[in-house]
N, C-alpha and C. Protein backbone atom coordinates (compact mmCIF):
# COMPACT_ATOMS: atom_id res chain seq x y z
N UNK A 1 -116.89 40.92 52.23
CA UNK A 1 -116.12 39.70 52.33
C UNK A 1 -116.59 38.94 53.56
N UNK A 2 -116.81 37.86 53.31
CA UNK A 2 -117.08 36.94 54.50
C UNK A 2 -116.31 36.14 55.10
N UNK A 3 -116.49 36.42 56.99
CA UNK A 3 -115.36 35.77 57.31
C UNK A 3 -115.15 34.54 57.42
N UNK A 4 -114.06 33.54 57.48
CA UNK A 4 -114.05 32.13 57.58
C UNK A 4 -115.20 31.63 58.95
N UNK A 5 -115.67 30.86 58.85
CA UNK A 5 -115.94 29.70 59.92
C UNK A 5 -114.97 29.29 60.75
N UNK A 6 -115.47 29.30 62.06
CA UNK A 6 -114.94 29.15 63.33
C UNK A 6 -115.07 27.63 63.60
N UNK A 7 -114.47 26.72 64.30
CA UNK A 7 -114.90 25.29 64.48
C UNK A 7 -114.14 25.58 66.19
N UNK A 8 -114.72 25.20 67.64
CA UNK A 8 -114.20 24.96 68.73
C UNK A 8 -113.28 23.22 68.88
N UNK A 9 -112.50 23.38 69.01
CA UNK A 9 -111.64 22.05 69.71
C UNK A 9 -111.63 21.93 70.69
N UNK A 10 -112.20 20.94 71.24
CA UNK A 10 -111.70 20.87 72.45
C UNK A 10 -110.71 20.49 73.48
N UNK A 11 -110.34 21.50 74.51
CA UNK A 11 -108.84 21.81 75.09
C UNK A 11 -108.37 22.78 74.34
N UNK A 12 -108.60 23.30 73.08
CA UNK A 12 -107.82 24.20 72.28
C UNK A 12 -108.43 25.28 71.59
N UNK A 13 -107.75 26.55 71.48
CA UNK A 13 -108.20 27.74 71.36
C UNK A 13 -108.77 27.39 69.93
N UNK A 14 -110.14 28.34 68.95
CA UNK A 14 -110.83 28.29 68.07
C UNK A 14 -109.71 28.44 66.67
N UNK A 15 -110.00 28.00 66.09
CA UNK A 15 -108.76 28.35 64.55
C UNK A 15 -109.79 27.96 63.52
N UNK A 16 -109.27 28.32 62.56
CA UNK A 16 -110.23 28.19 60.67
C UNK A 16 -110.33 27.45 60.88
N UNK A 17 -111.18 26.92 60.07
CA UNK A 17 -111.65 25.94 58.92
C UNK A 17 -110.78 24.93 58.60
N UNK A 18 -109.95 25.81 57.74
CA UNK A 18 -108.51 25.29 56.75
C UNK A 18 -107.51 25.84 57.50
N UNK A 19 -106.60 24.94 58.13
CA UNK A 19 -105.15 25.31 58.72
C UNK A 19 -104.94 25.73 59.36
N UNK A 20 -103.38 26.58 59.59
CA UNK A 20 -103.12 28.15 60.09
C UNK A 20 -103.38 27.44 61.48
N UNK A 21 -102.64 26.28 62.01
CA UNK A 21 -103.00 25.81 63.61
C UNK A 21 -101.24 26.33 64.19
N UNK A 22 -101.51 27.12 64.93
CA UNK A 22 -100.26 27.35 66.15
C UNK A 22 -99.31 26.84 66.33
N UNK A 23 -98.14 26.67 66.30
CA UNK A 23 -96.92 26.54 66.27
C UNK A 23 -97.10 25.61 67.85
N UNK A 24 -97.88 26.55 68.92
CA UNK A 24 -98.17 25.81 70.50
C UNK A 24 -98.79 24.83 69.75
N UNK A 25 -100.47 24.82 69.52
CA UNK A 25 -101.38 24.09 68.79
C UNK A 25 -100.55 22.40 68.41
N UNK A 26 -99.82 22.69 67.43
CA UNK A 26 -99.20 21.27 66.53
C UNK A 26 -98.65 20.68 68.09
N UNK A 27 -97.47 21.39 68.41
CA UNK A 27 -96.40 20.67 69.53
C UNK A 27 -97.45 19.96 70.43
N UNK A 28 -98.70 20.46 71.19
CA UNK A 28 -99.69 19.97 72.01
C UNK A 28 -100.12 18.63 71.46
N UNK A 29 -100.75 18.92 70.37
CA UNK A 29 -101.50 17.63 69.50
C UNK A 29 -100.80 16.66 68.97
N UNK A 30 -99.30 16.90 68.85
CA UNK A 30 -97.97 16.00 68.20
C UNK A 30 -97.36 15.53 69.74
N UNK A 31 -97.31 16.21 70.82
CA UNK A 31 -97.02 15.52 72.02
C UNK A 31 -98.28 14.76 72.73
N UNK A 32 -99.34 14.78 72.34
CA UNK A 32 -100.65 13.96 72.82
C UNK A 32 -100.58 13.21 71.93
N UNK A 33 -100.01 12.46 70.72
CA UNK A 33 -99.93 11.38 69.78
C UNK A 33 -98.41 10.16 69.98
N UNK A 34 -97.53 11.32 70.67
CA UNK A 34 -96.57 10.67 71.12
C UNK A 34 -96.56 9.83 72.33
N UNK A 35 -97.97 9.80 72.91
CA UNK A 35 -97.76 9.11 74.70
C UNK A 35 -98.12 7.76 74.13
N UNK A 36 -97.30 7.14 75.05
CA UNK A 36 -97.32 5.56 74.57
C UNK A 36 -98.91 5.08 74.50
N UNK A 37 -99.45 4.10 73.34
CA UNK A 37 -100.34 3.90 73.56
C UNK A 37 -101.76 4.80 73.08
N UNK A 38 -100.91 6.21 72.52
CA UNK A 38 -102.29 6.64 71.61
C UNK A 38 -102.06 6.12 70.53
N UNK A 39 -102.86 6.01 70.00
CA UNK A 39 -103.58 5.79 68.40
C UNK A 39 -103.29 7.54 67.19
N UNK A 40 -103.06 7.31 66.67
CA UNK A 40 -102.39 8.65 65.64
C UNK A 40 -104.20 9.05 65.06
N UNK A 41 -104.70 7.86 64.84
CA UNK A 41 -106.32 8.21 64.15
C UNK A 41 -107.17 9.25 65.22
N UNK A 42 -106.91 8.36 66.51
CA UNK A 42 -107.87 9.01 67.91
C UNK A 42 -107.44 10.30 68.15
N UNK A 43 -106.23 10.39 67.94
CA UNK A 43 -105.83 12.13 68.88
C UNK A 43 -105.86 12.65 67.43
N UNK A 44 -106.00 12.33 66.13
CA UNK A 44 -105.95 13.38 65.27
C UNK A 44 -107.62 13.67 65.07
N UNK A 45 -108.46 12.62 65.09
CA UNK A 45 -109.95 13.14 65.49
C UNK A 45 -110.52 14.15 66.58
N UNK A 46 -110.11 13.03 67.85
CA UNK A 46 -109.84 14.16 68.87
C UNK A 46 -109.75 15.46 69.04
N UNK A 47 -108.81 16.04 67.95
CA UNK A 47 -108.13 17.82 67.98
C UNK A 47 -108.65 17.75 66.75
N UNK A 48 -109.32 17.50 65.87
CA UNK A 48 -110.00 17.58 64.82
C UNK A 48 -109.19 17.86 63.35
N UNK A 49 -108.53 17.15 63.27
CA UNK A 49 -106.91 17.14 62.34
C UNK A 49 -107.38 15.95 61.80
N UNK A 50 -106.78 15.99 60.39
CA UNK A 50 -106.46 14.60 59.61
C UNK A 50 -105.46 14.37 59.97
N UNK A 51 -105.64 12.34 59.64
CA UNK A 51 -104.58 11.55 60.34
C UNK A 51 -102.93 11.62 59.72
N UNK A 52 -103.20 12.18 58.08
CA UNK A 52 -101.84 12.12 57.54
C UNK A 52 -101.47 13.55 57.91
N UNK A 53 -101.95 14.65 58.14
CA UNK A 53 -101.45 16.09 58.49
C UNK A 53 -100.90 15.82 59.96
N UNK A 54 -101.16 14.86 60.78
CA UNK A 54 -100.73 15.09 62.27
C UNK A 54 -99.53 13.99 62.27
N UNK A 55 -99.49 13.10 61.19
CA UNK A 55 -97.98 12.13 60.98
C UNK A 55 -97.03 13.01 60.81
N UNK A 56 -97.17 13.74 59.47
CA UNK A 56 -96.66 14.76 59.06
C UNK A 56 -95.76 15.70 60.42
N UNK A 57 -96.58 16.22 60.77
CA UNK A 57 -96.22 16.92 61.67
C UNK A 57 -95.37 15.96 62.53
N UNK A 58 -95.56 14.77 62.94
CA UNK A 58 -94.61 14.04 63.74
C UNK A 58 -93.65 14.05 62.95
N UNK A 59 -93.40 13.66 61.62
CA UNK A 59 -92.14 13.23 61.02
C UNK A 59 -91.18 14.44 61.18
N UNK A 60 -91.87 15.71 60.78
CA UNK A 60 -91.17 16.43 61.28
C UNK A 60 -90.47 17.36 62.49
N UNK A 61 -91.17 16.60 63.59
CA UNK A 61 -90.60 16.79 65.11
C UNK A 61 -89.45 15.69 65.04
N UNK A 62 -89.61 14.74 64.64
CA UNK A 62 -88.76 13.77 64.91
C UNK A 62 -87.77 14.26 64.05
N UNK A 63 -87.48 14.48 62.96
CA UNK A 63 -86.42 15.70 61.87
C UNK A 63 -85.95 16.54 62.74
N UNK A 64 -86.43 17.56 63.67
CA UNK A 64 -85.88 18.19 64.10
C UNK A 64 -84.96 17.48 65.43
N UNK A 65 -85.83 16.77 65.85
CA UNK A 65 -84.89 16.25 67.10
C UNK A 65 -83.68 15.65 66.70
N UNK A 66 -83.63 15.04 65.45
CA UNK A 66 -82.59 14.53 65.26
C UNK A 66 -81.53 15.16 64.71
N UNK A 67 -82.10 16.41 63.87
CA UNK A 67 -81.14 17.75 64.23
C UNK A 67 -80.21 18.13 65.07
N UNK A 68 -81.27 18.21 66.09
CA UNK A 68 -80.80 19.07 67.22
C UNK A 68 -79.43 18.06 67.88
N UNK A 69 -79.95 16.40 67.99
CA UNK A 69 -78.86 16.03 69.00
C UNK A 69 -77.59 15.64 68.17
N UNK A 70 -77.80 15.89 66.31
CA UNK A 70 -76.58 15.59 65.46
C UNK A 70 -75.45 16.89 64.72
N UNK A 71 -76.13 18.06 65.94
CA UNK A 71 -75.17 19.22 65.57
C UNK A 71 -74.09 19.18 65.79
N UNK A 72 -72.89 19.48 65.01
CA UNK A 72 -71.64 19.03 65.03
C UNK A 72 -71.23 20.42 65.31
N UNK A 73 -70.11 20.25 66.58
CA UNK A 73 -69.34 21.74 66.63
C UNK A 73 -68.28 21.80 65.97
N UNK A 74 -67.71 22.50 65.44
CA UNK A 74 -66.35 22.76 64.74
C UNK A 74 -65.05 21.88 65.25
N UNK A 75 -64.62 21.17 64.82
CA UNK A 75 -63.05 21.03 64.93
C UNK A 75 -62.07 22.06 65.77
N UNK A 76 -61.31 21.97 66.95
CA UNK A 76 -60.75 23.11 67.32
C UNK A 76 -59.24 22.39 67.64
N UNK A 77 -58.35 23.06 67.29
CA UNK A 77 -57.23 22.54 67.37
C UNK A 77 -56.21 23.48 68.02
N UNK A 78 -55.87 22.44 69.04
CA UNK A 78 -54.87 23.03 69.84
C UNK A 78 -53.31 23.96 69.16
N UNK A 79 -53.28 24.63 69.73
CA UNK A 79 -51.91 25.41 69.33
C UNK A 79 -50.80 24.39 68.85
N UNK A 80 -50.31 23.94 67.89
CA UNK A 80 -48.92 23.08 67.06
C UNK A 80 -47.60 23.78 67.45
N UNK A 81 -46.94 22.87 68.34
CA UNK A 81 -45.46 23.18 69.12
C UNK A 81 -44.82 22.80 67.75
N UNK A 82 -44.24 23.43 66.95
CA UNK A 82 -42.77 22.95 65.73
C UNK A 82 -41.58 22.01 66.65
N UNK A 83 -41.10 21.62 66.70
CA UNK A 83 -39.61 21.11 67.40
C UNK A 83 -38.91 20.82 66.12
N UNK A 84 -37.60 20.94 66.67
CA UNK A 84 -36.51 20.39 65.46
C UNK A 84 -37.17 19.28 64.60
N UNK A 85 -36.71 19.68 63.51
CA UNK A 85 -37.16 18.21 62.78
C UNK A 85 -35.96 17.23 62.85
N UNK A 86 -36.88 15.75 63.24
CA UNK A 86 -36.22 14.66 63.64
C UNK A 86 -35.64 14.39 61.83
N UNK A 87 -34.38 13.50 62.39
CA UNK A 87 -33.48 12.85 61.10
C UNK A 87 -34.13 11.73 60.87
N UNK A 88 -35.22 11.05 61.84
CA UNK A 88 -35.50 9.69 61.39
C UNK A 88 -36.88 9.41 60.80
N UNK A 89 -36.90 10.74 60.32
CA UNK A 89 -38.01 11.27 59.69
C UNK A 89 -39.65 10.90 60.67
N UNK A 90 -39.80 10.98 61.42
CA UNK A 90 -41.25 11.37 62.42
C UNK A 90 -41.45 12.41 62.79
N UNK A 91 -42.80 12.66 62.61
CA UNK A 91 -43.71 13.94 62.84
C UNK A 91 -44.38 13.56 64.25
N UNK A 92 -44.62 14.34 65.32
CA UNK A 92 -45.38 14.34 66.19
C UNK A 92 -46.20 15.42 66.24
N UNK A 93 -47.64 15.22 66.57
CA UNK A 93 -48.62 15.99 66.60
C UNK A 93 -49.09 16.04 68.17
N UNK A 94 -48.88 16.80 69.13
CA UNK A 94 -48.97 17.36 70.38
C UNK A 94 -50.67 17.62 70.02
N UNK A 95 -51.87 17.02 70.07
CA UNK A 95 -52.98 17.25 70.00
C UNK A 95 -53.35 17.38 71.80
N UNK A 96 -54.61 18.05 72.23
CA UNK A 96 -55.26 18.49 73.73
C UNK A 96 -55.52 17.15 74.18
N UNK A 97 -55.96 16.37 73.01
CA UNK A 97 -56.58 14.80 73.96
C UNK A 97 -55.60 13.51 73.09
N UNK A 98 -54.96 13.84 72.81
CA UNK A 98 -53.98 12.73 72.15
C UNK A 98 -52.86 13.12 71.51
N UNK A 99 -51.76 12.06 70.93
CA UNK A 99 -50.32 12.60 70.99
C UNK A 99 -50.47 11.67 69.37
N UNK A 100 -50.38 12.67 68.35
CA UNK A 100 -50.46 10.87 67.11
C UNK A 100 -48.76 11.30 66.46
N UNK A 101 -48.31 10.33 66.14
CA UNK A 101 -47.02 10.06 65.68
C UNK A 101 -47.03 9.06 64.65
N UNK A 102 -45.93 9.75 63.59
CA UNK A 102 -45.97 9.12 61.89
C UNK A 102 -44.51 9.18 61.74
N UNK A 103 -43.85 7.92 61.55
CA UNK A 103 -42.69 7.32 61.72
C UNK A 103 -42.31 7.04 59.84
N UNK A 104 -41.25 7.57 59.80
CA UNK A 104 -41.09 7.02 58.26
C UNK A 104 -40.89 8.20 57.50
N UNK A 105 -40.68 7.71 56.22
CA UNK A 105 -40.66 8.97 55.52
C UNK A 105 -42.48 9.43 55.03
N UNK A 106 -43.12 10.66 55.37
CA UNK A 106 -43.90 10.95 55.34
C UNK A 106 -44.16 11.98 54.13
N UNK A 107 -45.23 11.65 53.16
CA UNK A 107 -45.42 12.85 51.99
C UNK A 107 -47.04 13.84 52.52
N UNK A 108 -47.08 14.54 51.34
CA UNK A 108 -47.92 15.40 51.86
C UNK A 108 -49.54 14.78 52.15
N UNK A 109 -49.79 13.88 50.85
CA UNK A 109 -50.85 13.34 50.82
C UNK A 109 -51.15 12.06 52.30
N UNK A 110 -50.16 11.51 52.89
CA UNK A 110 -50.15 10.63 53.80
C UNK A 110 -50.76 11.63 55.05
N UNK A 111 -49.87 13.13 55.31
CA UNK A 111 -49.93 13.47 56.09
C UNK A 111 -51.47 14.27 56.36
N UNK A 112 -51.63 14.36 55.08
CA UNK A 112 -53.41 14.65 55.07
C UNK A 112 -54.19 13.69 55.66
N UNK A 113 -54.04 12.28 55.20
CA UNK A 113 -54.73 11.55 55.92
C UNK A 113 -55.01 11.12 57.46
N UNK A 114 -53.77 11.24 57.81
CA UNK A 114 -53.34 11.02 59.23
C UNK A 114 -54.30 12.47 60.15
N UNK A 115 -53.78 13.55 59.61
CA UNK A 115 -55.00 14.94 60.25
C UNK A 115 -56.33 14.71 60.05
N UNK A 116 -56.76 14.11 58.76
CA UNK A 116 -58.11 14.00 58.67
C UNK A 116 -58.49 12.91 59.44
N UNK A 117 -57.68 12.03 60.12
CA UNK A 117 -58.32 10.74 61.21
C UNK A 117 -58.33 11.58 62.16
N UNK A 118 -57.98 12.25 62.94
CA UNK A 118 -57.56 12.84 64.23
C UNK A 118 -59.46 13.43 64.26
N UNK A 119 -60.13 14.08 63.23
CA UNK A 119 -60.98 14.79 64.01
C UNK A 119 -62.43 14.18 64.64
């Protein structure tokens, strides 16, 4: 069996032919395309990459970043004090960062809505 062909990059350690570039490799060559003012054609010649495999790879740095800063933490809700129930029919909700209050006669479906604004 014969082994693949070696090609040198320069700045960057030897890899195939076809693919199989480093997880370091991409982030290097996808952060040298990101400095203001390169050209996507030049740094993908440059590191010896085609120009749509090194977009690629941007689109998906930029996917992840936008991941990362749109992770949502859970809903956490403070402990619910009961008090007598009022005759003039209002609910108060004792929330950690706000106090919401529903005046009136209140059904179940209203009162869903009103919790589902709170988060």
């Amino acid at each position: 069996m014969q082994e693949p062909k070696q090609i040198a990059v320069d700045a960057m350690s030897k890899r195939t032919v076809r693919g199989r570039w480093t997880v370091q490799q991409r982030q290097q060559i996808v952060r040298a395309s990101l400095v203001a003012g390169a050209s996507i054609n030049e740094v993908a010649e440059r590191f010896g990459v085609r120009a749509n495999l090194l977009s690629s790879w941007r689109r998906r740095h930029a996917e992840a970043l936008a991941a990362s800063k749109r992770k949502v933490t859970p809903a956490r809700f403070a402990a619910v004090r009961v008090k007598a129930v009022s005759v003039d029919g209002t609910i108060e909700i004792d929330l950690a960062s706000r106090l919401v209050r529903v005046r009136g006669i209140v059904d179940a479906g209203m009162l869903r809505e009103v919790l589902a604004a709170t988060r």
